[in-house]
Structures are given as C-alpha cells and as structure tokens.
Protein backbone atom coordinates (compact mmCIF):
# COMPACT_ATOMS: atom_id res chain seq x y z
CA UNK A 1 -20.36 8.99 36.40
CA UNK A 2 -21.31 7.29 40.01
CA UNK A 3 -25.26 7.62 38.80
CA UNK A 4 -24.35 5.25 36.07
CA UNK A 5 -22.76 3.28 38.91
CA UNK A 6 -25.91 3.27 41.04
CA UNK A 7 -28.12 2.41 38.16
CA UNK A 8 -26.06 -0.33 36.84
CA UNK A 9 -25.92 -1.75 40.14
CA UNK A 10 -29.75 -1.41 40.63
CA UNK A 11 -30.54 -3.78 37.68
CA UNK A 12 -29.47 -6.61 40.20
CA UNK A 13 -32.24 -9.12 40.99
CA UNK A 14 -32.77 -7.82 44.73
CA UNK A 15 -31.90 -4.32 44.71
CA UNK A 16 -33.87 -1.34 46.02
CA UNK A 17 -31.58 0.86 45.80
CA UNK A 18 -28.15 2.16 46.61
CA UNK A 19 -26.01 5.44 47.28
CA UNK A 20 -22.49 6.72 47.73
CA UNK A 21 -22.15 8.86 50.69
CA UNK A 22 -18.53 10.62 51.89
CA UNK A 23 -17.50 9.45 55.13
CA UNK A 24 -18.98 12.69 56.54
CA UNK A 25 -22.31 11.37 55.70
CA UNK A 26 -23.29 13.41 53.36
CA UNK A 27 -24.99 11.72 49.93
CA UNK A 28 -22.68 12.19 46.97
CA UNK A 29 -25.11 10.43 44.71
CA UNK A 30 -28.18 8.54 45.18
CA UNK A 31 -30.63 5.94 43.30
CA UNK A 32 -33.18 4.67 46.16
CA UNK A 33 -37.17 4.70 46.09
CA UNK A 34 -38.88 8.01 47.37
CA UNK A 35 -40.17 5.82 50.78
CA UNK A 36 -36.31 5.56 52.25
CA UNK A 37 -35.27 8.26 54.00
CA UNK A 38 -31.49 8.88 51.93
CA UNK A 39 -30.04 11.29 53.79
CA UNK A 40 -30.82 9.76 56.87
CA UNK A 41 -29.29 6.53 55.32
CA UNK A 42 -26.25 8.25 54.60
CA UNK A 43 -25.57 9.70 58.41
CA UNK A 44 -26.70 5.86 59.82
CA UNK A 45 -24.16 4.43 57.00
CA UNK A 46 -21.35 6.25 57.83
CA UNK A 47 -21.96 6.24 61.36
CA UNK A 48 -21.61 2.51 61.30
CA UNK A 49 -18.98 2.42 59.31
CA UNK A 50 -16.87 4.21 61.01
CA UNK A 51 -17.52 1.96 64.02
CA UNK A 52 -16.86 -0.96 61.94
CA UNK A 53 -13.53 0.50 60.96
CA UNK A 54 -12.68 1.15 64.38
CA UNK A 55 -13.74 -1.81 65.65
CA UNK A 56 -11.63 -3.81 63.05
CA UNK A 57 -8.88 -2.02 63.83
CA UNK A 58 -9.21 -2.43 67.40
CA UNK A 59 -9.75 -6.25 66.63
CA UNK A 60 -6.41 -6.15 64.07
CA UNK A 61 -8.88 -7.55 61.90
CA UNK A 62 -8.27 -4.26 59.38
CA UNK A 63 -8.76 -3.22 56.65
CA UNK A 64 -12.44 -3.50 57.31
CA UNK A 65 -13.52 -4.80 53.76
CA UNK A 66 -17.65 -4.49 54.43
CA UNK A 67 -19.58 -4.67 56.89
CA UNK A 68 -23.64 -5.96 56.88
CA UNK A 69 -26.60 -5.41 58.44
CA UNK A 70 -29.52 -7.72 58.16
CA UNK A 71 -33.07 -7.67 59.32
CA UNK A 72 -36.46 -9.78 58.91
CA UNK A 73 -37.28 -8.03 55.49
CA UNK A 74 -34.26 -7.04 53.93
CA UNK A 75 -30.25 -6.19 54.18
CA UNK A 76 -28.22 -3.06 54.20
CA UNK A 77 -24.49 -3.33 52.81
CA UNK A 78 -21.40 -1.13 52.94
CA UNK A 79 -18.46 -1.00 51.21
CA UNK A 80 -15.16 1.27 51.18
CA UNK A 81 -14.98 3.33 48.57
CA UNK A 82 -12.12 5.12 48.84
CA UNK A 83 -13.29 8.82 50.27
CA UNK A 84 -17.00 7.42 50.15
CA UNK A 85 -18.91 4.79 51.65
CA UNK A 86 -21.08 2.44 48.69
CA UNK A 87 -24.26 1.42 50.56
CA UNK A 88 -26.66 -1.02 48.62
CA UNK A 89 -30.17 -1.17 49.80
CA UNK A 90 -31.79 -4.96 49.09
CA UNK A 91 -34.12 -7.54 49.58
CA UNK A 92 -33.28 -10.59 52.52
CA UNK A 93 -32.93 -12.88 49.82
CA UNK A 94 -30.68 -11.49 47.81
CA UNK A 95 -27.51 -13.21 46.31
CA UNK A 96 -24.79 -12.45 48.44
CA UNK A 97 -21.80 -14.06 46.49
CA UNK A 98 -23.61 -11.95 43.15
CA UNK A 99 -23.52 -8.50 45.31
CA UNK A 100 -20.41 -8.59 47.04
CA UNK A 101 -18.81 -9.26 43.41
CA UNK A 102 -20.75 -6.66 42.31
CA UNK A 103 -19.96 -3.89 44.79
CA UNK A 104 -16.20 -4.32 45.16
CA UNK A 105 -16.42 -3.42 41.45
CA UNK A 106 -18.59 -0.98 41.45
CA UNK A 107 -16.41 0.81 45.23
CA UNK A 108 -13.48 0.79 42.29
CA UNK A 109 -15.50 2.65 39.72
CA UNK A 110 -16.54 5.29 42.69
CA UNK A 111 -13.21 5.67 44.15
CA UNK A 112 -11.74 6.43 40.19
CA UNK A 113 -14.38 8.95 40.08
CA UNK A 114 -13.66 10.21 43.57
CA UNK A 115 -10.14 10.56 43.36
C-alpha cells in the first residue's frame, strides 16, 4: 500500500523521509524520523501547495507539477498526487533529476491507491 510507497522511496541516497498528506493536511501515511514534526509537515505542505496551485494558476503556468523548497541543510519537495499531496523530506545534496523521476512514479502509485 502507500507505506510500501514511502519505504521504497526512502531507500534513495538522500532521503529522510517522506509522507502523503490529503490536501486537507491531514497525514494519510507517513515514514519520517521521530525529530520532524509530521503532522505539522503535513498542514505547512499543503498549505503551500495550495498556494503554489493558485499561484500557477494565476500565472497560467498550471497544472502546477511540484513545487520546492530549499534551505542551507536540506530540501522539502511536493508533488500532486491526485487527492494527496507526496512530500519527500531530503538532504541539500540530493539528486534532483533521481527524485523527481522517482516521485512522479511513486504520486502514480498513491493516486491508484487513493482513487
């Protein structure tokens, strides 16, 4: 199911963890170390992506595909996922090309399980 999902995508060189939360932000499944605050993640994630999407569509630049944020010590990135949002936790120098891949195939596996 979407743990399987998580986990798989938690093997990744660069991980640190990951969850799906509905666009309500509430955590539909999580896989991220006891020091991060997950449901707090969740409400931050979908707050800002439902910006994003709003902004893009205010832009025309829709459908937002992901949007990124990055600090000093590490990235946060969300994904659509049909009626969630697939947030991966990671490192700063993590492979982007290798995650992105990763996530848009892992956002199908959640939306099939969603849906």
């Amino acid at each position: 199911m979407i743990d399987r999902v998580l986990k798989d995508l938690g093997r990744i060189n660069g991980v640190n963890g990951s969850l799906v939360v509905g666009k309500d932000g509430l955590i539909i499944e999580s896989e991220v170390p006891g020091d991060i605050d997950s449901e707090l993640v969740a409400a931050m994630a979908s707050a800002v992506f439902g910006t994003a999407e709003r902004s893009a569509e205010e832009m025309k630049h829709e459908p937002l595909q992901q949007v990124m944020i990055e600090g000093n010590k590490g990235k946060t990135l969300m994904i659509d996922a049909g009626e969630g949002i697939l947030v991966v936790i990671s490192d700063i120098d993590i492979n982007l090309g290798l995650i992105r891949i990763e996530m848009r195939r892992s956002a199908e596996r959640v939306i099939d399980f969603l849906t």
